[in-house]
Every structure is written in C-alpha cells, then in structure tokens.
N, C-alpha and C. Protein backbone atom coordinates (compact mmCIF):
# COMPACT_ATOMS: atom_id res chain seq x y z
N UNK A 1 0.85 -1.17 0.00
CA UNK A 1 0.00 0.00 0.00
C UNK A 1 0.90 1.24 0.00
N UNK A 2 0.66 2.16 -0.64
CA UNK A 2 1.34 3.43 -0.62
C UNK A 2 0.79 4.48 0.14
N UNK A 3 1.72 5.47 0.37
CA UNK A 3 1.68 6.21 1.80
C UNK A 3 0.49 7.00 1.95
N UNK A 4 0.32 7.61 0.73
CA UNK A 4 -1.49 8.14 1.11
C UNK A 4 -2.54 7.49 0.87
N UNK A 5 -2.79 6.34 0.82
CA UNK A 5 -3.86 5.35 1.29
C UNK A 5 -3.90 5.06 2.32
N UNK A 6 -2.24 4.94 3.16
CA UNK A 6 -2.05 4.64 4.75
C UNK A 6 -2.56 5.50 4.97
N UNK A 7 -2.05 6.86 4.70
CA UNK A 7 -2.53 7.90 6.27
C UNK A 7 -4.03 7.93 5.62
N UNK A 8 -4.97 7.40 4.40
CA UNK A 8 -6.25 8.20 4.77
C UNK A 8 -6.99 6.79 5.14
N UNK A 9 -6.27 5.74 5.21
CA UNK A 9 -6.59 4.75 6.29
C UNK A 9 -6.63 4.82 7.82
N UNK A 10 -5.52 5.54 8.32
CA UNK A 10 -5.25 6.08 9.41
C UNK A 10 -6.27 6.64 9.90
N UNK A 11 -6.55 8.40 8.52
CA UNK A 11 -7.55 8.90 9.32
C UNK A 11 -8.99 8.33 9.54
N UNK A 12 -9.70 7.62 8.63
CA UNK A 12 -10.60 7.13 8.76
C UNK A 12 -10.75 6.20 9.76
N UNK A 13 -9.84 5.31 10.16
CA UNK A 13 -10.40 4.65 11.41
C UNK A 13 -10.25 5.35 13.03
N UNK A 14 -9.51 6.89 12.65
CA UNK A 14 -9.42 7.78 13.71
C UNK A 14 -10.82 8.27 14.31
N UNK A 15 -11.52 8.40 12.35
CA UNK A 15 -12.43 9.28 12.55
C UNK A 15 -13.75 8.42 13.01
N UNK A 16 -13.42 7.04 12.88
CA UNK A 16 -14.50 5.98 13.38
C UNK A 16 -14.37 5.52 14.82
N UNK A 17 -13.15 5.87 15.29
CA UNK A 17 -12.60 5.70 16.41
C UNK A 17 -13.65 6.54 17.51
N UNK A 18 -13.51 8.02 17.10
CA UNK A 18 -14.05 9.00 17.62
C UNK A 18 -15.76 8.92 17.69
N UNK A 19 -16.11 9.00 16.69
CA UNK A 19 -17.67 8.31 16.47
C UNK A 19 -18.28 7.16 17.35
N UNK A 20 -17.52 6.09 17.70
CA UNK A 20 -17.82 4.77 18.34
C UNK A 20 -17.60 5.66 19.65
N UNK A 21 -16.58 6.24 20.04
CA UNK A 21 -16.35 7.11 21.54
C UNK A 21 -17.97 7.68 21.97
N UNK A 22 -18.21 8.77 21.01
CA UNK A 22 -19.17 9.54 20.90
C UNK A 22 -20.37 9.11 21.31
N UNK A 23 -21.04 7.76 20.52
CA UNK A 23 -21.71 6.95 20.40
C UNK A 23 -22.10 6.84 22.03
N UNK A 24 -21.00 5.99 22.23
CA UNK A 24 -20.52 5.29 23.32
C UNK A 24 -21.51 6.00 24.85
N UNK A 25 -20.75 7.35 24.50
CA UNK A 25 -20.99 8.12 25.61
C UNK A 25 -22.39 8.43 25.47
N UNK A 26 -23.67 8.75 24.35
CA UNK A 26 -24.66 8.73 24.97
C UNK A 26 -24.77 8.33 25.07
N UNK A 27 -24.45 6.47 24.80
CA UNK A 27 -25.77 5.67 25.38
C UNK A 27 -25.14 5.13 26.89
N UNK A 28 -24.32 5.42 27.44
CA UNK A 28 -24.18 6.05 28.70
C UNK A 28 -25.03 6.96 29.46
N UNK A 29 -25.52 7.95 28.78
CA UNK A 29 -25.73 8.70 29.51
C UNK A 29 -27.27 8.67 29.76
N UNK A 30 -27.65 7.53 29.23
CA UNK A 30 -29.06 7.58 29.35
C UNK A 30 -30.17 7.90 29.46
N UNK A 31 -30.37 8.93 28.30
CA UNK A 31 -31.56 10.06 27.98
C UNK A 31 -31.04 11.26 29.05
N UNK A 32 -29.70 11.43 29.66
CA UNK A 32 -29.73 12.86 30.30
C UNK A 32 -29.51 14.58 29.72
N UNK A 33 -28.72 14.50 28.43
CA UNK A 33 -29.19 14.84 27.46
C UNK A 33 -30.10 15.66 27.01
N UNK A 34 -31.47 14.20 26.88
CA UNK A 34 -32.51 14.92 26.20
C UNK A 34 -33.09 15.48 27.40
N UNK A 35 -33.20 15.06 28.76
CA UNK A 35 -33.69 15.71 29.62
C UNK A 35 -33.21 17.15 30.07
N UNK A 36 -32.00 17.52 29.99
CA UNK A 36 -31.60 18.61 29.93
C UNK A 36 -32.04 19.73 29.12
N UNK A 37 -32.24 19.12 27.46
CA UNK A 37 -32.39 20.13 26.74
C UNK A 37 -34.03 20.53 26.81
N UNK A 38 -34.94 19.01 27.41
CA UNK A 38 -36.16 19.15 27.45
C UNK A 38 -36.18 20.41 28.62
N UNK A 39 -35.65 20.54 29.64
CA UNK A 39 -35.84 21.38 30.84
C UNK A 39 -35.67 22.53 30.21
N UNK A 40 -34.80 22.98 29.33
CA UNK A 40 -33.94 24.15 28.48
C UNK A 40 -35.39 24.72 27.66
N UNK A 41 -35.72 24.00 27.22
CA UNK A 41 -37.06 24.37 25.74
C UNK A 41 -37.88 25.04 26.89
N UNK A 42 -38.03 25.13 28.20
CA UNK A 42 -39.39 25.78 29.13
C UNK A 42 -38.45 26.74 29.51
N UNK A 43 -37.44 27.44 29.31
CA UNK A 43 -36.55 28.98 29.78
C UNK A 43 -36.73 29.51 28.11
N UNK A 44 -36.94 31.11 29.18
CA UNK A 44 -36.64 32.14 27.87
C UNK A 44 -35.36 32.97 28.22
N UNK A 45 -35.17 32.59 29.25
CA UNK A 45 -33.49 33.37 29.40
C UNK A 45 -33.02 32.10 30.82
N UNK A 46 -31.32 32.46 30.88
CA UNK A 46 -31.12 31.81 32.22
C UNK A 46 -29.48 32.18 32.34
N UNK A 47 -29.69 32.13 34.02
CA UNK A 47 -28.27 32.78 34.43
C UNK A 47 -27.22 32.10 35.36
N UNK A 48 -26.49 32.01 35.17
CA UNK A 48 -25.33 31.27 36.29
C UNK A 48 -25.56 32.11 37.37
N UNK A 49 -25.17 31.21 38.73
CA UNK A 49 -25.39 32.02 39.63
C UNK A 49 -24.33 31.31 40.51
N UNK A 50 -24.23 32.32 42.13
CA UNK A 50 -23.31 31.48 42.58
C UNK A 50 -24.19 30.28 43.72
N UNK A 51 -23.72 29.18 44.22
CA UNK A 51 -24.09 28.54 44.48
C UNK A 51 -24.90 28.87 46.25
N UNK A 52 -24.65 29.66 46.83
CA UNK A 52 -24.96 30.51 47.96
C UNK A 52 -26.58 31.04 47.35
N UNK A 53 -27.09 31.63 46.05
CA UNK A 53 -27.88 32.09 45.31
C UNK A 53 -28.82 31.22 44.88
N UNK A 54 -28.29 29.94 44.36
CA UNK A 54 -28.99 28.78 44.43
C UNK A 54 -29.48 27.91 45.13
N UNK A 55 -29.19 27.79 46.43
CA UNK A 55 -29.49 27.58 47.32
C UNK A 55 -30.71 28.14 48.37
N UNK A 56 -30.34 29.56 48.27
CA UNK A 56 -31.19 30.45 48.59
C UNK A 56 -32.53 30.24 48.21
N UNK A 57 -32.51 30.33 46.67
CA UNK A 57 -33.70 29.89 46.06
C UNK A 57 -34.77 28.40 46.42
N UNK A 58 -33.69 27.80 46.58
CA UNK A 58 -33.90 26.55 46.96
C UNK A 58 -34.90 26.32 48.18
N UNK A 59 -33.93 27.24 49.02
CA UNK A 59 -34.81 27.52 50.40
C UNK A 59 -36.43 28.37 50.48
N UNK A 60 -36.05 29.12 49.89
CA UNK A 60 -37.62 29.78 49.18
C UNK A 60 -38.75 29.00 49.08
N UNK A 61 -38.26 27.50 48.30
CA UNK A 61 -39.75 26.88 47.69
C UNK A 61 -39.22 26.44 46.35
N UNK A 62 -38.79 27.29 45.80
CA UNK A 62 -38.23 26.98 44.20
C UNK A 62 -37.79 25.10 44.05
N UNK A 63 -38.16 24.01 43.46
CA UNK A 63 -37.88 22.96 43.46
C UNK A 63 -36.84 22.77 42.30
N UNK A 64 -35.55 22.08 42.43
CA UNK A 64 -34.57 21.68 41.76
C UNK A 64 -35.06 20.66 40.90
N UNK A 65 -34.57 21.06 39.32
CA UNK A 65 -34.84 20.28 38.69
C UNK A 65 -33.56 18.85 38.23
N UNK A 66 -34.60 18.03 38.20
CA UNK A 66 -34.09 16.42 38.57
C UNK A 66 -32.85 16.10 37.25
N UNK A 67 -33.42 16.71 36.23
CA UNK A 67 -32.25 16.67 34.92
C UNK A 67 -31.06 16.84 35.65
N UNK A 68 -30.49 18.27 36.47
CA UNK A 68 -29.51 18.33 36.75
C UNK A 68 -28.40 17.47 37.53
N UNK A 69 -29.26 16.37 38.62
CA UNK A 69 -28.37 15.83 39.45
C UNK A 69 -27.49 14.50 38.17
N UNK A 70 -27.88 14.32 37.20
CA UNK A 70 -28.12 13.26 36.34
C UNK A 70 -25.96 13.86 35.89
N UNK A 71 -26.04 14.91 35.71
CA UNK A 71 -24.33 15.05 35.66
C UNK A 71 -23.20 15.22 36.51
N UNK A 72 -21.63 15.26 36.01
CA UNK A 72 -21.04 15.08 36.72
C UNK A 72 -20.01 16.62 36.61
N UNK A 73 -19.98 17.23 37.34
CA UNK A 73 -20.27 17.62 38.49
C UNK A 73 -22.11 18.20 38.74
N UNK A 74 -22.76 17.65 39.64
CA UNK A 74 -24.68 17.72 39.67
C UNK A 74 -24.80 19.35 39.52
N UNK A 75 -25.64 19.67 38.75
CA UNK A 75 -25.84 21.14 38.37
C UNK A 75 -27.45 21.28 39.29
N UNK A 76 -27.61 22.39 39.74
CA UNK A 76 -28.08 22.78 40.52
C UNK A 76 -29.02 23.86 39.82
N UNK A 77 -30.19 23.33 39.37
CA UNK A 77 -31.19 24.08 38.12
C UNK A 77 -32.24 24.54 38.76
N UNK A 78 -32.64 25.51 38.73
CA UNK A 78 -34.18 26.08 39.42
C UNK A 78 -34.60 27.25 38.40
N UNK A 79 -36.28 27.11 38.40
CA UNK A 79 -36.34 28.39 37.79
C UNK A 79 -37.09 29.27 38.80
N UNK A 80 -37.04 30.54 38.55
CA UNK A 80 -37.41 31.56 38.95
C UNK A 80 -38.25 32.80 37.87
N UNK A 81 -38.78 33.88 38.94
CA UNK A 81 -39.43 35.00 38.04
C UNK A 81 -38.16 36.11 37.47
N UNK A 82 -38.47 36.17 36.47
CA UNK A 82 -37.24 37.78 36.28
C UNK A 82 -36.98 38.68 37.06
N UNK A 83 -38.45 38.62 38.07
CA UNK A 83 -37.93 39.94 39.43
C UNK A 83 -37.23 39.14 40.00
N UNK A 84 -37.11 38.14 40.62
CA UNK A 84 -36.38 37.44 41.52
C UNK A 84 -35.16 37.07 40.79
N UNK A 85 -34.64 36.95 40.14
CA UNK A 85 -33.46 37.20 39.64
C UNK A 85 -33.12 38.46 39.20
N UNK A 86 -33.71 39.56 39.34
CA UNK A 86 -32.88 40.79 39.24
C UNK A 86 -32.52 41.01 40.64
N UNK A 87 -33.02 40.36 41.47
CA UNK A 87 -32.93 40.66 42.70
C UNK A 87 -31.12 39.64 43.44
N UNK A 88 -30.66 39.22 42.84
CA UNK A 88 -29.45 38.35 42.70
C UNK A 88 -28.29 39.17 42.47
N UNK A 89 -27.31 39.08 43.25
CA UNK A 89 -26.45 40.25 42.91
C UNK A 89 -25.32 39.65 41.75
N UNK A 90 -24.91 38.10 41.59
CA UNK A 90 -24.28 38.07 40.79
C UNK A 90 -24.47 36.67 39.63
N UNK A 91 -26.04 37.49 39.39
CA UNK A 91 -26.48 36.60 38.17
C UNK A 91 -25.91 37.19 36.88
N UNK A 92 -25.38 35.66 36.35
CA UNK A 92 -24.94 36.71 34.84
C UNK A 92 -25.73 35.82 33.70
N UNK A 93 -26.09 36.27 33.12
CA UNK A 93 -26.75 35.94 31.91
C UNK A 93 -25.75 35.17 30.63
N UNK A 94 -26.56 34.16 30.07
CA UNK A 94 -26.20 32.94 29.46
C UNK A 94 -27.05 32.61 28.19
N UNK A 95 -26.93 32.36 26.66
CA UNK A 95 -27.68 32.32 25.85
C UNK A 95 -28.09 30.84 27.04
N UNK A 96 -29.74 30.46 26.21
CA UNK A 96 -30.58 29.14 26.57
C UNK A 96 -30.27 28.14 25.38
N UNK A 97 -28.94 27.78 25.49
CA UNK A 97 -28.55 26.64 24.66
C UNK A 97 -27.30 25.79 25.20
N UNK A 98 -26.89 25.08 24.78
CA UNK A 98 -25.43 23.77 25.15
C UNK A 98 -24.53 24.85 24.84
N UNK A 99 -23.66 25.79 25.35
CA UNK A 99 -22.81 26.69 25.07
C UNK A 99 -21.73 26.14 25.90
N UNK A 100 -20.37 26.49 26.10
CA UNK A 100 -19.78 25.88 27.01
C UNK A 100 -20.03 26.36 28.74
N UNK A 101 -20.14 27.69 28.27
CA UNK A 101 -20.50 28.40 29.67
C UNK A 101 -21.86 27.97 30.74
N UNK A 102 -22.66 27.57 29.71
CA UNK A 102 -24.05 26.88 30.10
C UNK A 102 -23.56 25.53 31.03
N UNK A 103 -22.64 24.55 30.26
CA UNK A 103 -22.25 23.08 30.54
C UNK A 103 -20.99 23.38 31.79
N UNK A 104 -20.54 24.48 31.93
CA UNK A 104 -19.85 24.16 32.81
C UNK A 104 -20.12 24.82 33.95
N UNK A 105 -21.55 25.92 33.85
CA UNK A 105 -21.97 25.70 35.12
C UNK A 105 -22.60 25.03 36.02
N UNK A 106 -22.37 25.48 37.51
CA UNK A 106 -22.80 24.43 38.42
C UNK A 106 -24.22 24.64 38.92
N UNK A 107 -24.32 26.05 39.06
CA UNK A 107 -26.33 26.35 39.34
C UNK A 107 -26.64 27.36 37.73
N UNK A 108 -27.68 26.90 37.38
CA UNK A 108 -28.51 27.70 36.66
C UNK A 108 -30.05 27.76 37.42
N UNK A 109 -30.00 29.29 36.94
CA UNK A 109 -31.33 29.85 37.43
C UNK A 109 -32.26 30.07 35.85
N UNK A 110 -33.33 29.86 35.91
CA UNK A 110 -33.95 29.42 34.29
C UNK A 110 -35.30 30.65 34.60
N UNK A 111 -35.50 31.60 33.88
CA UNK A 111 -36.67 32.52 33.94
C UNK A 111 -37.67 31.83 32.96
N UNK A 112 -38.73 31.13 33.63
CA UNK A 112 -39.70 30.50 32.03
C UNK A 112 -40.44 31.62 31.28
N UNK A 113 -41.02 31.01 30.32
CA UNK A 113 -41.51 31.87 29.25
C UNK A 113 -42.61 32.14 30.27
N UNK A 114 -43.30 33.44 29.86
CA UNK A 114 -44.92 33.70 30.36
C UNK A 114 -45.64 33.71 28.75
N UNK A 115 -46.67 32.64 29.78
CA UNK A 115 -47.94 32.77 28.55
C UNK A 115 -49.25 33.02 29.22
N UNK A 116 -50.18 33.76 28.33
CA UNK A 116 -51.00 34.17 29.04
C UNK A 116 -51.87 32.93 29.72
N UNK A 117 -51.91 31.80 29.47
CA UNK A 117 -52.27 30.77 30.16
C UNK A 117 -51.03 30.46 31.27
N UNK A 118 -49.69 30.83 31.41
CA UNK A 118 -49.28 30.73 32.66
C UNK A 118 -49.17 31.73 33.69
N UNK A 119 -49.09 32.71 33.31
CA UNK A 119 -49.24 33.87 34.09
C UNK A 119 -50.54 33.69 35.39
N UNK A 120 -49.50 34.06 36.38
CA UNK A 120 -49.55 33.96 37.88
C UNK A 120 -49.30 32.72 38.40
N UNK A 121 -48.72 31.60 37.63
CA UNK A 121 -48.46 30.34 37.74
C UNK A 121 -46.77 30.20 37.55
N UNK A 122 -46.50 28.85 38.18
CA UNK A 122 -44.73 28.87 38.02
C UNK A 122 -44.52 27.45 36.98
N UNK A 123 -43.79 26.85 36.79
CA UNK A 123 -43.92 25.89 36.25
C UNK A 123 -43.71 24.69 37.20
N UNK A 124 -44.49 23.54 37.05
CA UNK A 124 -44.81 22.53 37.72
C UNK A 124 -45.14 23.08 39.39
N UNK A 125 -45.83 23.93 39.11
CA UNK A 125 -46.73 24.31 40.89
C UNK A 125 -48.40 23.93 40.86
C-alpha cells in the first residue's frame, strides 16, 4: 500500500474511532441529554449564579430540577421569576442553549416563558 492510502486509512479509522467514543458516551448517559435540553425548551433566558444564590432559592420553595443531578459535576437548576433574579447580585446571563458556559456551570437559574395561560403560575406548581 502506498503512503497516502495509509494515512487516509489512518484517518478514517481515527475518525471511526471517535464516532464509536461519541456513540458510546450517549448511550451512557441515558436520555440525560434529552432531559436537559427538554428542561432548556421551558426557559426564555437563564443565568449562572453562585451557588450561595442557588441555594437560597432553593430555600424559598423553588424545586430543583431532577435533569440536573443526572451530571457530573450535579448542576443545581431552578427556575425563577425575572424579578427574583434581578434581585441576585451576581447573576450573569447565558444564551438558553449547550454553550460551554451553560455546561460548565454548576447552578442555573432558568426565567420561564410567560404565557398568558401561565401567568400567575410557576412551572410545575
């Protein structure tokens, strides 16, 4: 065999290598994932916070959502109203998608959409 058939032999079973990895790892992860992004589709904005903040909330009433304990390090998800997170001194704002900043925080605070069928309601209350 000559040398560039090797290396695009090489790369191809690199690139199958990686794929089978990939693979691998969702079905590891066992629908956590889709549960994440399912929790994600009910925020219209959401903010890192520090974990003192999340907690807080916590203590309030606000119930932690179950997607989060499902990773490693357990993310610490609640949503809240937009007043109550302006009321946070060091919430910072985060597009509502898999960004890295999103994945590598440890609490997110999630503001849901209002619809006029939820309004005065929270989600799952």
């Amino acid at each position: 065999m000559n040398p560039l058939m090797e290396r695009r032999l090489r790369q191809l079973r690199s690139r199958v290598l990686v794929r089978s990895w990939e693979y691998r790892q969702r079905q590891h992860a066992r629908g956590a994932w889709f549960r994440l992004r399912r929790v994600l589709t009910f925020a219209a904005e959401a903010y890192i916070v520090s974990p003192d903040d999340a907690r807080q909330l916590v203590a309030e009433g606000r119930r932690p959502e179950p997607a989060g304990d499902e990773f490693e390090p357990p993310k610490l998800i609640v949503f809240a109203t937009r007043e109550r997170v302006a009321r946070l001194r060091g919430a910072r704002p985060v597009p509502v998608r898999l960004t890295r900043d999103l994945l590598a925080a440890t609490c997110l605070v999630l503001v849901p959409f209002v619809t006029p069928a939820s309004r005065g309601r929270t989600r799952r209350a």
